[in-house]
C-alpha atoms as a PDB file:
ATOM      1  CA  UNK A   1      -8.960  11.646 -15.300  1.00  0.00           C
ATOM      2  CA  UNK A   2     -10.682   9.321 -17.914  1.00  0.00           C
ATOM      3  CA  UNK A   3     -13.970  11.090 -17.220  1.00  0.00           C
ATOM      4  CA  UNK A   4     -12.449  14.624 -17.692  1.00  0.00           C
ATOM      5  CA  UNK A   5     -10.726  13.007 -21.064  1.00  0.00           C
ATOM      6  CA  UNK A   6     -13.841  12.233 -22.371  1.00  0.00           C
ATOM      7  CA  UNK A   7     -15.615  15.225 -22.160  1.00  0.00           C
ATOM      8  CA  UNK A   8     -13.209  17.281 -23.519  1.00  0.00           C
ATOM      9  CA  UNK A   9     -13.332  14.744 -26.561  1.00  0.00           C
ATOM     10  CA  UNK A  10     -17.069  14.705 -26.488  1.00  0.00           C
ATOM     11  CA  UNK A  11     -16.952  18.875 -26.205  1.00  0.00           C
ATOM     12  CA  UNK A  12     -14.166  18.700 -28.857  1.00  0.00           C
ATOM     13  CA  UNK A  13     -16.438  16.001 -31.287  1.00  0.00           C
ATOM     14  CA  UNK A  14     -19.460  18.358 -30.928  1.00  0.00           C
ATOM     15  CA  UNK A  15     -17.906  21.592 -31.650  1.00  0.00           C
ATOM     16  CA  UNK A  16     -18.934  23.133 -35.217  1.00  0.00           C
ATOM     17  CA  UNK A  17     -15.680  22.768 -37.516  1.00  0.00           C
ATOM     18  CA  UNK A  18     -14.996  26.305 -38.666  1.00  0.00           C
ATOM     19  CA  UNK A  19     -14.653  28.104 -34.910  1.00  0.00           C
ATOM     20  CA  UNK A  20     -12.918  24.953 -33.289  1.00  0.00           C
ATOM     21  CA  UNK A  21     -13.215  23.051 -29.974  1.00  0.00           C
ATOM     22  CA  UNK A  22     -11.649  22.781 -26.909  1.00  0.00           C
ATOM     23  CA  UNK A  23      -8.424  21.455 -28.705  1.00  0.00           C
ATOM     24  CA  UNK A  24      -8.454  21.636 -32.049  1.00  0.00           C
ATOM     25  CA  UNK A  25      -9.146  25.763 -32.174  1.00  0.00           C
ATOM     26  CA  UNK A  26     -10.547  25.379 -35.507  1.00  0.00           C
ATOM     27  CA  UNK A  27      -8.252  23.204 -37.551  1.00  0.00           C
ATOM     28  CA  UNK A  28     -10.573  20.692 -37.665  1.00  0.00           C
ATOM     29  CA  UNK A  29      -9.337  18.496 -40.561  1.00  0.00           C
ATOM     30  CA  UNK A  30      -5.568  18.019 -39.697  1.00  0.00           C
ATOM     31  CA  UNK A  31      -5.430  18.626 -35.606  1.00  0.00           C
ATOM     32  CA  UNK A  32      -8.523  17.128 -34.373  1.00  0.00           C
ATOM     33  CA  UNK A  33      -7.864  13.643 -35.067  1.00  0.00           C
ATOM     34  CA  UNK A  34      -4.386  14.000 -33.761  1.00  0.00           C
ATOM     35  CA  UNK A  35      -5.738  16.333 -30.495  1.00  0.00           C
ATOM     36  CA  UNK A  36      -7.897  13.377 -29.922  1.00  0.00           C
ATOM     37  CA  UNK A  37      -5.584  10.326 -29.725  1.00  0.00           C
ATOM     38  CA  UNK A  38      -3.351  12.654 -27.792  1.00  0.00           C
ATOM     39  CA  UNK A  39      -6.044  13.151 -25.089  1.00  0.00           C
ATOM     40  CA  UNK A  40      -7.394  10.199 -24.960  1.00  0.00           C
ATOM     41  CA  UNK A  41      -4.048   8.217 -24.963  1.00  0.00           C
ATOM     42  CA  UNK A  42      -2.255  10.719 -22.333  1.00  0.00           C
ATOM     43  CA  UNK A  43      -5.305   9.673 -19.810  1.00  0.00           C
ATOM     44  CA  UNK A  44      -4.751   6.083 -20.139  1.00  0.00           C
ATOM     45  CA  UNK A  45      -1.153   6.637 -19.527  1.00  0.00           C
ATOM     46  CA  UNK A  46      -1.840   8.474 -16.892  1.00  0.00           C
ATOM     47  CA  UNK A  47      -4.103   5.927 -15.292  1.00  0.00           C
ATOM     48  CA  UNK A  48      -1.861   3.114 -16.258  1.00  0.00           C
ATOM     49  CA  UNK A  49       1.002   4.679 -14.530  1.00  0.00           C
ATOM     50  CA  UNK A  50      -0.665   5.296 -11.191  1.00  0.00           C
ATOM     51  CA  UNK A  51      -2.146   1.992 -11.383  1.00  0.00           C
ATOM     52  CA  UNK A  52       1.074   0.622 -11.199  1.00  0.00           C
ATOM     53  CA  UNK A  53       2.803   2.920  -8.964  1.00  0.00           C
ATOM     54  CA  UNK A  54      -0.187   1.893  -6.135  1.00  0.00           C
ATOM     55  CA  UNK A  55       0.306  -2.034  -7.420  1.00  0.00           C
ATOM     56  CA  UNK A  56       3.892  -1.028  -6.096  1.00  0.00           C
ATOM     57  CA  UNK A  57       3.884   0.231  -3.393  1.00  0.00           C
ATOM     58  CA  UNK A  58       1.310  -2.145  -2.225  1.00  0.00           C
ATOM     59  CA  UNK A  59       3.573  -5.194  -2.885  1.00  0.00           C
ATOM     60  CA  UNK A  60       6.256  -3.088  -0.502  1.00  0.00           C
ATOM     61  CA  UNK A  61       3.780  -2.587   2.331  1.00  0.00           C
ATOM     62  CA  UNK A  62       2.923  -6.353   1.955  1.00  0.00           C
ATOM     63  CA  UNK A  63       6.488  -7.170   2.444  1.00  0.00           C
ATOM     64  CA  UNK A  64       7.257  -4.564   5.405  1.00  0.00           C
ATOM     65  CA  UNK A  65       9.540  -2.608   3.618  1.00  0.00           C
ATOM     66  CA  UNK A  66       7.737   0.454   3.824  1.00  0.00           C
ATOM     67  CA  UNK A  67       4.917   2.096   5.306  1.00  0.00           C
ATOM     68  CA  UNK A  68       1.131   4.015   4.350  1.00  0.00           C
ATOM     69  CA  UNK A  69       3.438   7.158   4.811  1.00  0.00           C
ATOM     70  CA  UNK A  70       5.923   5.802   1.979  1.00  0.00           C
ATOM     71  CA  UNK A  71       3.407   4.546  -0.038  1.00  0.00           C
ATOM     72  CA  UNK A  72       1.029   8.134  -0.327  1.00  0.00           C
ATOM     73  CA  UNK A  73       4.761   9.638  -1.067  1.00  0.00           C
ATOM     74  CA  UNK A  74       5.267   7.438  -4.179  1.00  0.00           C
ATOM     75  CA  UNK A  75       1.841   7.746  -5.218  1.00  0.00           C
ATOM     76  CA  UNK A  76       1.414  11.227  -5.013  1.00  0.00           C
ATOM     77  CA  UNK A  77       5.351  11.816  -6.292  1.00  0.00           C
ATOM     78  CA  UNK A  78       3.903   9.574  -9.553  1.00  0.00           C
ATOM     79  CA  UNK A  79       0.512  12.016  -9.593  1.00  0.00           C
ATOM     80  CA  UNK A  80       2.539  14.805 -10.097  1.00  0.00           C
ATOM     81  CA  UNK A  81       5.152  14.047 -12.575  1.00  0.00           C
ATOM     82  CA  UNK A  82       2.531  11.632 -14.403  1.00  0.00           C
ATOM     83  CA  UNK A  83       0.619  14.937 -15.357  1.00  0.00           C
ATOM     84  CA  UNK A  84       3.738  16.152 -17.657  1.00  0.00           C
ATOM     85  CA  UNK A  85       5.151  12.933 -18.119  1.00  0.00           C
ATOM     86  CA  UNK A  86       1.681  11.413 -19.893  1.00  0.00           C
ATOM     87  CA  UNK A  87       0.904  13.855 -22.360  1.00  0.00           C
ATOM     88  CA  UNK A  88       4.551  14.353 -23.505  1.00  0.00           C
ATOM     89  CA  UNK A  89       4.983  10.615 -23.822  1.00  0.00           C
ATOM     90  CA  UNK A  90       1.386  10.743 -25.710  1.00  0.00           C
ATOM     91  CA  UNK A  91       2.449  13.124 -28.177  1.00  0.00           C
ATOM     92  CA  UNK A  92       5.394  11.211 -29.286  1.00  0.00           C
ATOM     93  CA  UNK A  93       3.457   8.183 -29.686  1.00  0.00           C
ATOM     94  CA  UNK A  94       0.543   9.793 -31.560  1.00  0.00           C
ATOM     95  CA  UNK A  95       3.250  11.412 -33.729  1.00  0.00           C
ATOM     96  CA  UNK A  96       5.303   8.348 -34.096  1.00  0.00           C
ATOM     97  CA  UNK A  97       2.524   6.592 -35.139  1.00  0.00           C
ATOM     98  CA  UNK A  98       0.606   8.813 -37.661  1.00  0.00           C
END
């Protein structure tokens, strides 16, 4: 995820201002900077949130309270929702912050 991240920012960084990258579709002065933070923030999220899902469910196998089985479910439960959940929370960040 951080690898795919960063070379849509690198694609998006090298992309000639007047016909746009990957995300900013040539508004280059008032969306790029913002497409950027969202991106990049929305993939450490992302990452965070998976990290700690598998930090999780980890701590419950270690205790016997639930199995590999349980523990792919959560994970891959956390995978999925993590890719809408990420870049929404991202976006209200960036825009909170700006």
């Amino acid at each position: 995820m951080l690898i795919v991240a960063g070379a849509t920012v690198l694609a998006e960084l090298g992309a000639e201002c007047p016909p746009g990258g990957p995300l900013s579709f040539g508004a280059c002065e008032t969306v790029r900077p913002f497409a950027i933070g969202v991106t990049l923030l929305a993939a450490i999220l992302y990452v965070a949130g998976l990290s700690a899902v598998r930090w999780w469910t980890s701590g419950l196998q270690a205790r016997g309270v639930a199995d590999g089985r349980a523990a792919r479910d959560w994970y891959l439960l956390a995978a999925v929702l993590g890719l809408v959940v990420a870049p929404l929370l991202s976006f209200t960040l960036v825009s909170g912050l700006r």
